[in-house]
PDB file of N, CA and C in Angstrom:
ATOM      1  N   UNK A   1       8.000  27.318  26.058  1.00  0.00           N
ATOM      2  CA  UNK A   1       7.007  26.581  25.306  1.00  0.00           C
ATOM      3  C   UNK A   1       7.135  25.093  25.646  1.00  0.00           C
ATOM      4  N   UNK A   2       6.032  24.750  25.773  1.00  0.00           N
ATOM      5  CA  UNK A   2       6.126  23.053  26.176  1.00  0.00           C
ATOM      6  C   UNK A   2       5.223  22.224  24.903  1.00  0.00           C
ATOM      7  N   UNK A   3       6.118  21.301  24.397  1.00  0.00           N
ATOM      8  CA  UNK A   3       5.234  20.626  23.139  1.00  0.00           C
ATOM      9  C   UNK A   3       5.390  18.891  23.527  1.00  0.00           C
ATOM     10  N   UNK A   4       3.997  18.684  23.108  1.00  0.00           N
ATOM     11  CA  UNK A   4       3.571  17.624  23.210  1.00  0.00           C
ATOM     12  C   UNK A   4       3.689  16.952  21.592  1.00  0.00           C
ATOM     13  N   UNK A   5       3.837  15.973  21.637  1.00  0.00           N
ATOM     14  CA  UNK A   5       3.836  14.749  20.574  1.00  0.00           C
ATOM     15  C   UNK A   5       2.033  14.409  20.155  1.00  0.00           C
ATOM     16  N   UNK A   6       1.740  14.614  19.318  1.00  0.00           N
ATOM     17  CA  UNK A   6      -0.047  13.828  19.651  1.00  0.00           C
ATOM     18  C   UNK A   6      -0.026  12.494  19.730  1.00  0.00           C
ATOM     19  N   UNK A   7       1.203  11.625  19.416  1.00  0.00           N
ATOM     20  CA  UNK A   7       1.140  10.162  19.582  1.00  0.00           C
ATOM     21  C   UNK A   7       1.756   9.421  21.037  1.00  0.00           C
ATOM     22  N   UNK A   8       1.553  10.817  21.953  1.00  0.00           N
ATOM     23  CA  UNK A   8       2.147  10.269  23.064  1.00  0.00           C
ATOM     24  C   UNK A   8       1.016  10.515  23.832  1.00  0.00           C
ATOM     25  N   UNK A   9       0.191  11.480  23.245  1.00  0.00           N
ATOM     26  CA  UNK A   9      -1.561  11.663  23.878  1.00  0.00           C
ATOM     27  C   UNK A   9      -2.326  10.690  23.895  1.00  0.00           C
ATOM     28  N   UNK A  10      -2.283  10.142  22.617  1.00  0.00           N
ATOM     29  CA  UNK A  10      -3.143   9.375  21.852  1.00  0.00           C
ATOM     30  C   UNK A  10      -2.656   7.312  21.888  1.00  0.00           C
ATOM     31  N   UNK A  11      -2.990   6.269  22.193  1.00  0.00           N
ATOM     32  CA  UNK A  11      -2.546   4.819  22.484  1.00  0.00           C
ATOM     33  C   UNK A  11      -3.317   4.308  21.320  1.00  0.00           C
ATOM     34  N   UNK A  12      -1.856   4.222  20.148  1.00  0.00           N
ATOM     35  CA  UNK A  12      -1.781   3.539  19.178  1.00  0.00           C
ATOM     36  C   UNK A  12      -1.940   1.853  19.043  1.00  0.00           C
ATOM     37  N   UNK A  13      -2.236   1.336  20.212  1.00  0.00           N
ATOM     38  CA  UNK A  13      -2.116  -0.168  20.498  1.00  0.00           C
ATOM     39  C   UNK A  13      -3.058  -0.998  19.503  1.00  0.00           C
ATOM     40  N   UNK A  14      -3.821  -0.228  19.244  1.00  0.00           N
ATOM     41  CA  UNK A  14      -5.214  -1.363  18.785  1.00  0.00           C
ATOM     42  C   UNK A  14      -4.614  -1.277  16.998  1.00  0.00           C
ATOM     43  N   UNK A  15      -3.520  -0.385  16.127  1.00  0.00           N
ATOM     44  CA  UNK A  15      -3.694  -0.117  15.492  1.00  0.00           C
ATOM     45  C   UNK A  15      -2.764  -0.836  14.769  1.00  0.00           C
ATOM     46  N   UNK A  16      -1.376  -0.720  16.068  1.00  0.00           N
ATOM     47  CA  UNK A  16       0.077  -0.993  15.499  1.00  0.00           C
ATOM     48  C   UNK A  16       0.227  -2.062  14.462  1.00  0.00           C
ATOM     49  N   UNK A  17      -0.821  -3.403  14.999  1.00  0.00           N
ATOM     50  CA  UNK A  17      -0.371  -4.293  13.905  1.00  0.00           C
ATOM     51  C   UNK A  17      -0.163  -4.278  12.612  1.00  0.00           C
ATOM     52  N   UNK A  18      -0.572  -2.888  12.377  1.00  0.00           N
ATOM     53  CA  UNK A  18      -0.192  -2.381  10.717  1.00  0.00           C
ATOM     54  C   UNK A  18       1.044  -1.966  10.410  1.00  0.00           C
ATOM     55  N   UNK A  19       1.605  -1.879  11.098  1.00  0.00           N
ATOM     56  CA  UNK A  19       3.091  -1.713  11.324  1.00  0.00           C
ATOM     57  C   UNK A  19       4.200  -2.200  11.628  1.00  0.00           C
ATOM     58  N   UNK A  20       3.397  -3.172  12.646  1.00  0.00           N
ATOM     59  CA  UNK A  20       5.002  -3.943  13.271  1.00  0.00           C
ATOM     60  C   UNK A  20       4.490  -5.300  13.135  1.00  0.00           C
ATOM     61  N   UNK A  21       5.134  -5.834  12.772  1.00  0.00           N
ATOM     62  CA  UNK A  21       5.269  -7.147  12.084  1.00  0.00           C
ATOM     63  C   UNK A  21       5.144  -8.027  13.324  1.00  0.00           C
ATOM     64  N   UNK A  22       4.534  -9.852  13.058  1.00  0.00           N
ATOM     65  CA  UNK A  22       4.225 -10.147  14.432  1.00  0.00           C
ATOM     66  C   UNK A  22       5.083 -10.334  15.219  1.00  0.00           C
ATOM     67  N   UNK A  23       5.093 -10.452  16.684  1.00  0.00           N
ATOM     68  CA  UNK A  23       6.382 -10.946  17.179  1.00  0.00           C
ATOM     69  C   UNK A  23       6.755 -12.342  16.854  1.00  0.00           C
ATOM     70  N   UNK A  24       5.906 -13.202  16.134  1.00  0.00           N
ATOM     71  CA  UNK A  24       6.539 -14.326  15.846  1.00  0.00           C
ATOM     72  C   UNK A  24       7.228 -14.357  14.495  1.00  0.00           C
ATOM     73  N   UNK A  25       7.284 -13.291  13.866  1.00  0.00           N
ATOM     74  CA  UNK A  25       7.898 -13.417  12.583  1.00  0.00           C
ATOM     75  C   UNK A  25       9.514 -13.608  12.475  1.00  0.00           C
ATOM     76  N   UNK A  26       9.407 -14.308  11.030  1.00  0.00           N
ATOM     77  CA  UNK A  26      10.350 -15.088  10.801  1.00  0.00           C
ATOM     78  C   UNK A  26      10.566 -14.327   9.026  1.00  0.00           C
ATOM     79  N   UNK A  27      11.760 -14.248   8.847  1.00  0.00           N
ATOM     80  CA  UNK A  27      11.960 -13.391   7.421  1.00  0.00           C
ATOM     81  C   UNK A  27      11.558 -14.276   6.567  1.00  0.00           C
ATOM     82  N   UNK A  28      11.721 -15.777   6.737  1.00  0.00           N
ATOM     83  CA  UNK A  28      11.593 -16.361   5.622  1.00  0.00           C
ATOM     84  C   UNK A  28       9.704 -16.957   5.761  1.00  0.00           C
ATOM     85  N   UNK A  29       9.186 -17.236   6.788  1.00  0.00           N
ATOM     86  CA  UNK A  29       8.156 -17.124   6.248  1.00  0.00           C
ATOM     87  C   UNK A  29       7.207 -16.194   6.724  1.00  0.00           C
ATOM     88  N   UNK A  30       7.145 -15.152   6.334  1.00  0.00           N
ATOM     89  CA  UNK A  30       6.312 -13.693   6.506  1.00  0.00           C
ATOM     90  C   UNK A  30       6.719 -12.488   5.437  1.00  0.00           C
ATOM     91  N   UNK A  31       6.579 -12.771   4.255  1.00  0.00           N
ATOM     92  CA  UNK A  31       7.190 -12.598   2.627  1.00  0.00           C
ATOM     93  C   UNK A  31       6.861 -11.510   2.855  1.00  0.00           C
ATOM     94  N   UNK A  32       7.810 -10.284   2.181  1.00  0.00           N
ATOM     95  CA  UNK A  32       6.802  -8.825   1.893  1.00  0.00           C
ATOM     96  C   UNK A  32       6.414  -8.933   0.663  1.00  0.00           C
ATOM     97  N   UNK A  33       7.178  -9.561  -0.273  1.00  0.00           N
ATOM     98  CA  UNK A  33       6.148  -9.769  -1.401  1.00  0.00           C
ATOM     99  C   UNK A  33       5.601 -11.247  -2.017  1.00  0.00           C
ATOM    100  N   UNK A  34       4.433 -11.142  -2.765  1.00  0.00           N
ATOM    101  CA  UNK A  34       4.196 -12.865  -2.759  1.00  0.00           C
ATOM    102  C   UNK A  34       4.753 -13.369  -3.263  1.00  0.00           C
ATOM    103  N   UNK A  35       4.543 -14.586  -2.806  1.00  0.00           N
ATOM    104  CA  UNK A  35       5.522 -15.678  -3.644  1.00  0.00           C
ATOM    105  C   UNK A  35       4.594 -16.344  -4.059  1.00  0.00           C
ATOM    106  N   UNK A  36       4.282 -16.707  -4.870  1.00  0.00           N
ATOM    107  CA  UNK A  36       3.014 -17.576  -6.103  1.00  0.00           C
ATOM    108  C   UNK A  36       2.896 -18.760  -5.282  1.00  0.00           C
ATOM    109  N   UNK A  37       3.990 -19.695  -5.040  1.00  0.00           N
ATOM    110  CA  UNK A  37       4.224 -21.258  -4.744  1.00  0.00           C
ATOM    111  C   UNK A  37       3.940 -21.389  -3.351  1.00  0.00           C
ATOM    112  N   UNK A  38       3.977 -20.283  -2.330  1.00  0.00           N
ATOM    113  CA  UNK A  38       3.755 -20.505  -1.366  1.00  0.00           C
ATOM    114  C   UNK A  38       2.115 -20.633  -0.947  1.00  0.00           C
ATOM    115  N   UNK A  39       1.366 -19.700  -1.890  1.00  0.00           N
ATOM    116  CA  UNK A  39       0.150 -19.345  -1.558  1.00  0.00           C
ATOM    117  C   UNK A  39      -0.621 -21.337  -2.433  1.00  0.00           C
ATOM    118  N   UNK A  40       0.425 -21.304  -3.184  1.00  0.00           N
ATOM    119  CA  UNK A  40      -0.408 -22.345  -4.377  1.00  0.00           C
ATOM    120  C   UNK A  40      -0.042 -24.049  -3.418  1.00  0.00           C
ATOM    121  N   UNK A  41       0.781 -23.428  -2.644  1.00  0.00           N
ATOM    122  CA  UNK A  41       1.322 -24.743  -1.444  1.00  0.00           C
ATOM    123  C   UNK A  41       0.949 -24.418  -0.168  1.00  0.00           C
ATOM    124  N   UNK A  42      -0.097 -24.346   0.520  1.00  0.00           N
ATOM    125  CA  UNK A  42      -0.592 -23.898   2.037  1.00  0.00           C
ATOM    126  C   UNK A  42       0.274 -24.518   2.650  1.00  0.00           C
ATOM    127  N   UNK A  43       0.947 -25.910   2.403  1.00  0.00           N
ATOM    128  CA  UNK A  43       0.772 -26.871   3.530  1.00  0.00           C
ATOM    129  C   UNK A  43       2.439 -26.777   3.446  1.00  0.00           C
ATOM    130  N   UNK A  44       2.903 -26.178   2.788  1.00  0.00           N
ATOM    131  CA  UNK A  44       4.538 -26.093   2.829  1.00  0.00           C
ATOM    132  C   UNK A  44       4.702 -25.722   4.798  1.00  0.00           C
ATOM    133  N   UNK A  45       5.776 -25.727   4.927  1.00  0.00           N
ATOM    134  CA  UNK A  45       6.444 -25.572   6.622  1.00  0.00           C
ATOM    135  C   UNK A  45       7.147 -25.403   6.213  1.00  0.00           C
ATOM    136  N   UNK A  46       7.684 -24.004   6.769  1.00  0.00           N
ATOM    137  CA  UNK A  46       9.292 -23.352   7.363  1.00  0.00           C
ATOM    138  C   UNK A  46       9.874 -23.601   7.669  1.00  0.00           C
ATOM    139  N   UNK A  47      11.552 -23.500   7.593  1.00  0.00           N
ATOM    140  CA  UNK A  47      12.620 -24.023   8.096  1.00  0.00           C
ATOM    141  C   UNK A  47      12.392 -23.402  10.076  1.00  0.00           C
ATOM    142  N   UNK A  48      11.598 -22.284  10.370  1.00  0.00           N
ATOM    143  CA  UNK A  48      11.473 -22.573  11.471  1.00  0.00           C
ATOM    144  C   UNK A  48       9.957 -23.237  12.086  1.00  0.00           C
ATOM    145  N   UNK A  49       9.123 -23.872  11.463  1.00  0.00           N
ATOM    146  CA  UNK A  49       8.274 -24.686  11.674  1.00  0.00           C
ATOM    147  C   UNK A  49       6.744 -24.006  11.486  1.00  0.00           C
ATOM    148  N   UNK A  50       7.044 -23.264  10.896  1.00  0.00           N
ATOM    149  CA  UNK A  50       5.519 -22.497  10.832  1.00  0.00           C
ATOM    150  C   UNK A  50       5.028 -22.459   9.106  1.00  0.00           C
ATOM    151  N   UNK A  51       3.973 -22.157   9.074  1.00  0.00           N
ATOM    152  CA  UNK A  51       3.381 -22.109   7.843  1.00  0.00           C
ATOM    153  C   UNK A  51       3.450 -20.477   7.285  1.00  0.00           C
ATOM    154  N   UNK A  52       3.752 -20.642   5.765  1.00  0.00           N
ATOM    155  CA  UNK A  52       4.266 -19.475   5.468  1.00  0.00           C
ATOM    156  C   UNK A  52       3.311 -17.975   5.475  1.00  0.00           C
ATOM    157  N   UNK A  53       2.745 -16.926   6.003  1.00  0.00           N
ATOM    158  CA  UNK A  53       2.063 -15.866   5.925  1.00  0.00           C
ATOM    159  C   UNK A  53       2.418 -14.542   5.011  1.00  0.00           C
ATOM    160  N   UNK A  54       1.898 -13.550   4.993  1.00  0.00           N
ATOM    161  CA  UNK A  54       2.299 -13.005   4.143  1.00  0.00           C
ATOM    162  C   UNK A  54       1.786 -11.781   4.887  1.00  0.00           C
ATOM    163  N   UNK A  55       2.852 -10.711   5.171  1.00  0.00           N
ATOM    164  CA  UNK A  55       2.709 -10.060   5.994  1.00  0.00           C
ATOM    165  C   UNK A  55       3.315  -8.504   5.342  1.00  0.00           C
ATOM    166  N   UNK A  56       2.652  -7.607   5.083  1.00  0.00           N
ATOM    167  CA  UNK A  56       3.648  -6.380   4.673  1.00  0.00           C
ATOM    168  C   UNK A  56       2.784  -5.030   5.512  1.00  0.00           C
ATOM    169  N   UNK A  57       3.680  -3.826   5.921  1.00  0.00           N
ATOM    170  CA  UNK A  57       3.528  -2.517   6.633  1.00  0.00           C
ATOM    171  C   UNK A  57       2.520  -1.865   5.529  1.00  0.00           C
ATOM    172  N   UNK A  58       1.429  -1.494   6.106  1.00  0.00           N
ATOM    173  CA  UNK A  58       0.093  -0.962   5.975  1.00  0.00           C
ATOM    174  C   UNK A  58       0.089   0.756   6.322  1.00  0.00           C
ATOM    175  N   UNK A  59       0.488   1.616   6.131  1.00  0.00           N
ATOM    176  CA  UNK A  59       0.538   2.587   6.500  1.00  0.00           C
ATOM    177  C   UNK A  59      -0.592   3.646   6.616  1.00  0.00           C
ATOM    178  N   UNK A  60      -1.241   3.355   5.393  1.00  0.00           N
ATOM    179  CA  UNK A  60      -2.490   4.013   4.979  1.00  0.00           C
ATOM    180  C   UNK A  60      -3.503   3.202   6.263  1.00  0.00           C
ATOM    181  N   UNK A  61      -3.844   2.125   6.212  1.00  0.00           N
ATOM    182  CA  UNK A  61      -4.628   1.819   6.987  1.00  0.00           C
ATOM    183  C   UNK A  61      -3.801   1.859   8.913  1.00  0.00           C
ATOM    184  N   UNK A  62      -3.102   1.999   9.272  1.00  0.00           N
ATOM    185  CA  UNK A  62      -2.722   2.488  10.188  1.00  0.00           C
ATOM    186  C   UNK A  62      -2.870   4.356  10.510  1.00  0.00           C
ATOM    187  N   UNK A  63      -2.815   4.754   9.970  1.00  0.00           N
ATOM    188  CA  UNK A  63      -3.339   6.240   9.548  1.00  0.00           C
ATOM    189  C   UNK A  63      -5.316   6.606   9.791  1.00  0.00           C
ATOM    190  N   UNK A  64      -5.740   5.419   9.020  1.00  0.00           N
ATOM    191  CA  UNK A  64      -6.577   5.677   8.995  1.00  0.00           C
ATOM    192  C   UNK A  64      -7.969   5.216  10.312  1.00  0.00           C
ATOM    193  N   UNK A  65      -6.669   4.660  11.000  1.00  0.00           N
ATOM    194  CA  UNK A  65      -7.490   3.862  12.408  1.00  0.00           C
ATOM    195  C   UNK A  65      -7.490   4.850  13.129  1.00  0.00           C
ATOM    196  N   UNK A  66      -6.679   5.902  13.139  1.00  0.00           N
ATOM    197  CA  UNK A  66      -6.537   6.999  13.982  1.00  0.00           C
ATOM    198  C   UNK A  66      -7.438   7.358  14.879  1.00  0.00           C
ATOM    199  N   UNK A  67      -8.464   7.548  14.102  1.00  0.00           N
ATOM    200  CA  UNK A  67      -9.319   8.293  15.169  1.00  0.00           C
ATOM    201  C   UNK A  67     -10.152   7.476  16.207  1.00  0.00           C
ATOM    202  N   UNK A  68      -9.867   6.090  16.477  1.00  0.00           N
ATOM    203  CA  UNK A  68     -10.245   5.460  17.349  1.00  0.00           C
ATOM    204  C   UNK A  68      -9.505   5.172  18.569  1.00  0.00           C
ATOM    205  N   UNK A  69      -8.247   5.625  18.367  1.00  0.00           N
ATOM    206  CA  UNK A  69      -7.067   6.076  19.638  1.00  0.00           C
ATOM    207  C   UNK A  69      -7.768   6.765  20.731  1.00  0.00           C
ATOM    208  N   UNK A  70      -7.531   6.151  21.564  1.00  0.00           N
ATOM    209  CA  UNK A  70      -8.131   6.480  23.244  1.00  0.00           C
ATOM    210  C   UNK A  70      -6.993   7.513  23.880  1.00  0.00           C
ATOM    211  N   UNK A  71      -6.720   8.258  24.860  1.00  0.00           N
ATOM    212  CA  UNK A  71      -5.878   8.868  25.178  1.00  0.00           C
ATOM    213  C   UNK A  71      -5.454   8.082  26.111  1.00  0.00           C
ATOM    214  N   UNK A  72      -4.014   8.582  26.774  1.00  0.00           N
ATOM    215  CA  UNK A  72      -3.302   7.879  27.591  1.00  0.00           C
ATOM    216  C   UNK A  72      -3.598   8.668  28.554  1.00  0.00           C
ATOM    217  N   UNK A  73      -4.477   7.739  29.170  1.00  0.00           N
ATOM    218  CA  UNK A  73      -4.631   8.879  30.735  1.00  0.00           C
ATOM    219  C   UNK A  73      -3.531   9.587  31.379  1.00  0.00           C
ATOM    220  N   UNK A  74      -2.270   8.534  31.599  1.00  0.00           N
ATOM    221  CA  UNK A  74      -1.516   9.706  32.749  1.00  0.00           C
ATOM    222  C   UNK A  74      -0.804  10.804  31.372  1.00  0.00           C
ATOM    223  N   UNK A  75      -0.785  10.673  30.266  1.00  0.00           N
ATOM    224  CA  UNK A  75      -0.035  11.816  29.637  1.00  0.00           C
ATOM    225  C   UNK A  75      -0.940  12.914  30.171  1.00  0.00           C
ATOM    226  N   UNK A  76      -2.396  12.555  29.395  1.00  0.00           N
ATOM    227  CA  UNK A  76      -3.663  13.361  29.427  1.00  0.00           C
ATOM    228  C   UNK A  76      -3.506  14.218  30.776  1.00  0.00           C
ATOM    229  N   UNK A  77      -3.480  13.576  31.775  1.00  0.00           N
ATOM    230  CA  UNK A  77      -3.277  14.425  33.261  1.00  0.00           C
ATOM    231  C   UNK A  77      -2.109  15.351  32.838  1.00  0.00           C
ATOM    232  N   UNK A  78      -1.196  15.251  33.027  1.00  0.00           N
ATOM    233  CA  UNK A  78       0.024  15.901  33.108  1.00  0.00           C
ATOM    234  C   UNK A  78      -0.502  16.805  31.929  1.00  0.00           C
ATOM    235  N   UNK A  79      -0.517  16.799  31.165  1.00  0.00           N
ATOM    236  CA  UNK A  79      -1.136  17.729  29.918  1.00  0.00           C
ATOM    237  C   UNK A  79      -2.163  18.086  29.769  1.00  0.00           C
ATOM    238  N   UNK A  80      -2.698  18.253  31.302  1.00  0.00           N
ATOM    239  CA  UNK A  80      -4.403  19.069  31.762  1.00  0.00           C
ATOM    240  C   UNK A  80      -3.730  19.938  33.029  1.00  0.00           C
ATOM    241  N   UNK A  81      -2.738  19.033  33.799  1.00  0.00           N
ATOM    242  CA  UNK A  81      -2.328  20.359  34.826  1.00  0.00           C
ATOM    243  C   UNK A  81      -1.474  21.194  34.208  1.00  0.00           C
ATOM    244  N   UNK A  82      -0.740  20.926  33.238  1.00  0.00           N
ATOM    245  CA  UNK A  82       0.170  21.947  32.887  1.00  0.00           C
ATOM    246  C   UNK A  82      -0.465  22.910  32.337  1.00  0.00           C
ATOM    247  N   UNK A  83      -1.339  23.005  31.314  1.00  0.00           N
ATOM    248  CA  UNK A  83      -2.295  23.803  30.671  1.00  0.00           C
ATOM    249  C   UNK A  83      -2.810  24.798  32.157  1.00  0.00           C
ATOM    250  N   UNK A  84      -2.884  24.179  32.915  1.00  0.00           N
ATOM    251  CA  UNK A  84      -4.165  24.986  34.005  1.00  0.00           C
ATOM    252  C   UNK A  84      -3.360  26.015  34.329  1.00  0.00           C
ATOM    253  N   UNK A  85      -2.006  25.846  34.196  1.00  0.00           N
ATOM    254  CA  UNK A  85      -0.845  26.583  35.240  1.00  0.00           C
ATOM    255  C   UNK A  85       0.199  27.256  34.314  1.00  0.00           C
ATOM    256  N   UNK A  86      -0.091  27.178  32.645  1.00  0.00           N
ATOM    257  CA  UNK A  86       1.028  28.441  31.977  1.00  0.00           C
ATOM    258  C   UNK A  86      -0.337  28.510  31.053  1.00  0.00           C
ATOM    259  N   UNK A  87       0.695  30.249  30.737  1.00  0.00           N
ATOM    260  CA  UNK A  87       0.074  31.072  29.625  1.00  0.00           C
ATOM    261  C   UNK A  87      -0.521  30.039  28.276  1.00  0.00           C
ATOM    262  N   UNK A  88      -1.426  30.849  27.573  1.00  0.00           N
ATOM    263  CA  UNK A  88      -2.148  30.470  26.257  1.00  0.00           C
ATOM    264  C   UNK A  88      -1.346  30.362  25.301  1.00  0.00           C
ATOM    265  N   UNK A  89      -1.261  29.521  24.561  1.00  0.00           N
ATOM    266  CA  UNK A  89      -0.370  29.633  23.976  1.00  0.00           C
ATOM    267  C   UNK A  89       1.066  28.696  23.587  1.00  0.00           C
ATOM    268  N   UNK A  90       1.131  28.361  25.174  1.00  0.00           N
ATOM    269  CA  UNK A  90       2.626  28.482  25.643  1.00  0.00           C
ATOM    270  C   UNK A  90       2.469  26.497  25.527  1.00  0.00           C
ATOM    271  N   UNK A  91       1.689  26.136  25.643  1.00  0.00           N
ATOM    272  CA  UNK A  91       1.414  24.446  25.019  1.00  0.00           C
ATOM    273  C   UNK A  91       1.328  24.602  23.836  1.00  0.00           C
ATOM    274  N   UNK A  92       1.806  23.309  23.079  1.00  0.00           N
ATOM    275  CA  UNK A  92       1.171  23.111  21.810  1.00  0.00           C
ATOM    276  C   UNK A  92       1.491  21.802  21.317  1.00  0.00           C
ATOM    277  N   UNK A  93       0.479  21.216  20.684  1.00  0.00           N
ATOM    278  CA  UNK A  93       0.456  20.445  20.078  1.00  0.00           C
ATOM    279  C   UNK A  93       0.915  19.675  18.689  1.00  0.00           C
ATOM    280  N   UNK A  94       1.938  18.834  18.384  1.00  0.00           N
ATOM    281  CA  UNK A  94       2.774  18.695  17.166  1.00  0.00           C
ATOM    282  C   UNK A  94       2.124  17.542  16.682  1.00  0.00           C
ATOM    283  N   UNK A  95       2.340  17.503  15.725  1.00  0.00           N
ATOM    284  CA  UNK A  95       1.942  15.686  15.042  1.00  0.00           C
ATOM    285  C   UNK A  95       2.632  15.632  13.311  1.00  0.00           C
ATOM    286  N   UNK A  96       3.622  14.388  13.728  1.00  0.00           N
ATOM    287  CA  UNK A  96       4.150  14.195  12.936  1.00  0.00           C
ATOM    288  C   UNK A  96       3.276  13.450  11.522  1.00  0.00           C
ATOM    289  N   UNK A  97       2.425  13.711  11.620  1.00  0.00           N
ATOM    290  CA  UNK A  97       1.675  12.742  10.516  1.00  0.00           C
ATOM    291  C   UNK A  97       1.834  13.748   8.939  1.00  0.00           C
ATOM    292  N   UNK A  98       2.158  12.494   8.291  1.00  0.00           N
ATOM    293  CA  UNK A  98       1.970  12.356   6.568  1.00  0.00           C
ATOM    294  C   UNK A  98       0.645  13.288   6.262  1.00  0.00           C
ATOM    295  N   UNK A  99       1.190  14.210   5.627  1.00  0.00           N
ATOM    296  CA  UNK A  99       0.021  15.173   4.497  1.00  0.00           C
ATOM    297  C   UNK A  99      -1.479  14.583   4.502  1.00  0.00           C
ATOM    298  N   UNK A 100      -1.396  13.417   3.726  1.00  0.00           N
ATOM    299  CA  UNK A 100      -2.701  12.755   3.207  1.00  0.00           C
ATOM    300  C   UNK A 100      -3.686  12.977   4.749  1.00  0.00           C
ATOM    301  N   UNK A 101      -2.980  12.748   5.569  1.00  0.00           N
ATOM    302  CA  UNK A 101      -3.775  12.261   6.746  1.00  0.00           C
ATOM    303  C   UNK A 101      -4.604  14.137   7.931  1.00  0.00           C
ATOM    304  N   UNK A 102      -3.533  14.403   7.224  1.00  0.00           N
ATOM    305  CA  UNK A 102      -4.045  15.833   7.680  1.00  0.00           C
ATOM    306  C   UNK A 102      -5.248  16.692   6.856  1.00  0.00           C
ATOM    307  N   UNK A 103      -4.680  16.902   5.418  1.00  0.00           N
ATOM    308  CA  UNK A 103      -5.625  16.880   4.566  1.00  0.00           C
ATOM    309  C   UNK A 103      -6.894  16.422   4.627  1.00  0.00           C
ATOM    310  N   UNK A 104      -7.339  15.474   5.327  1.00  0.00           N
ATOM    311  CA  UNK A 104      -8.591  14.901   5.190  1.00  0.00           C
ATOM    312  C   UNK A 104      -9.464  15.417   6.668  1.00  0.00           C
ATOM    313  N   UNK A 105      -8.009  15.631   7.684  1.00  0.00           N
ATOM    314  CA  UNK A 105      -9.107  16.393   8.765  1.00  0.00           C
ATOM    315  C   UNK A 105      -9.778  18.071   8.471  1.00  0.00           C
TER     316      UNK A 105
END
């Protein structure tokens, strides 16, 4: 049996930012939760020089971008010749995704 990942089919790129925090982040200013004084002070600056944002992991809306995932061509190949050349069956497809998200397909 040969199993595929669907997130190795599928190029999560356009989506990730719901997830991974920017590469310029800084713990102290990219809060996961608010801080009143920061929002009520725009103009405050960070001990590393940036202005403070407010940044937290989106899961639901990363989930829900899904279906605008393009495939990754060379997986896609490799996982069109293999199909051509074993039994029915003998592929299959896994996806680790959260209930909610299945449920709704």
């Amino acid at each position: 049996m040969i199993v595929f990942d669907l997130s190795t089919l599928a190029d999560d790129s356009h989506r990730r930012h719901f997830i991974q925090a920017p590469e310029d982040y800084c713990e102290r200013c990219y809060i996961y939760l608010v801080d009143p004084e920061s929002i009520k002070n725009p103009l405050h600056v960070c001990s590393c020089g940036r202005q403070p944002g407010i940044w937290r992991q989106n899961f639901q809306a990363y989930y829900d971008a899904m279906d605008k995932d393009e495939p990754i061509k060379a997986v896609l190949d490799v996982f069109t010749r293999l199909s051509q050349d074993v039994p029915f069956n003998y592929i299959q497809i896994w996806s680790p995704q959260p209930e909610f998200f299945c449920e709704k397909a």
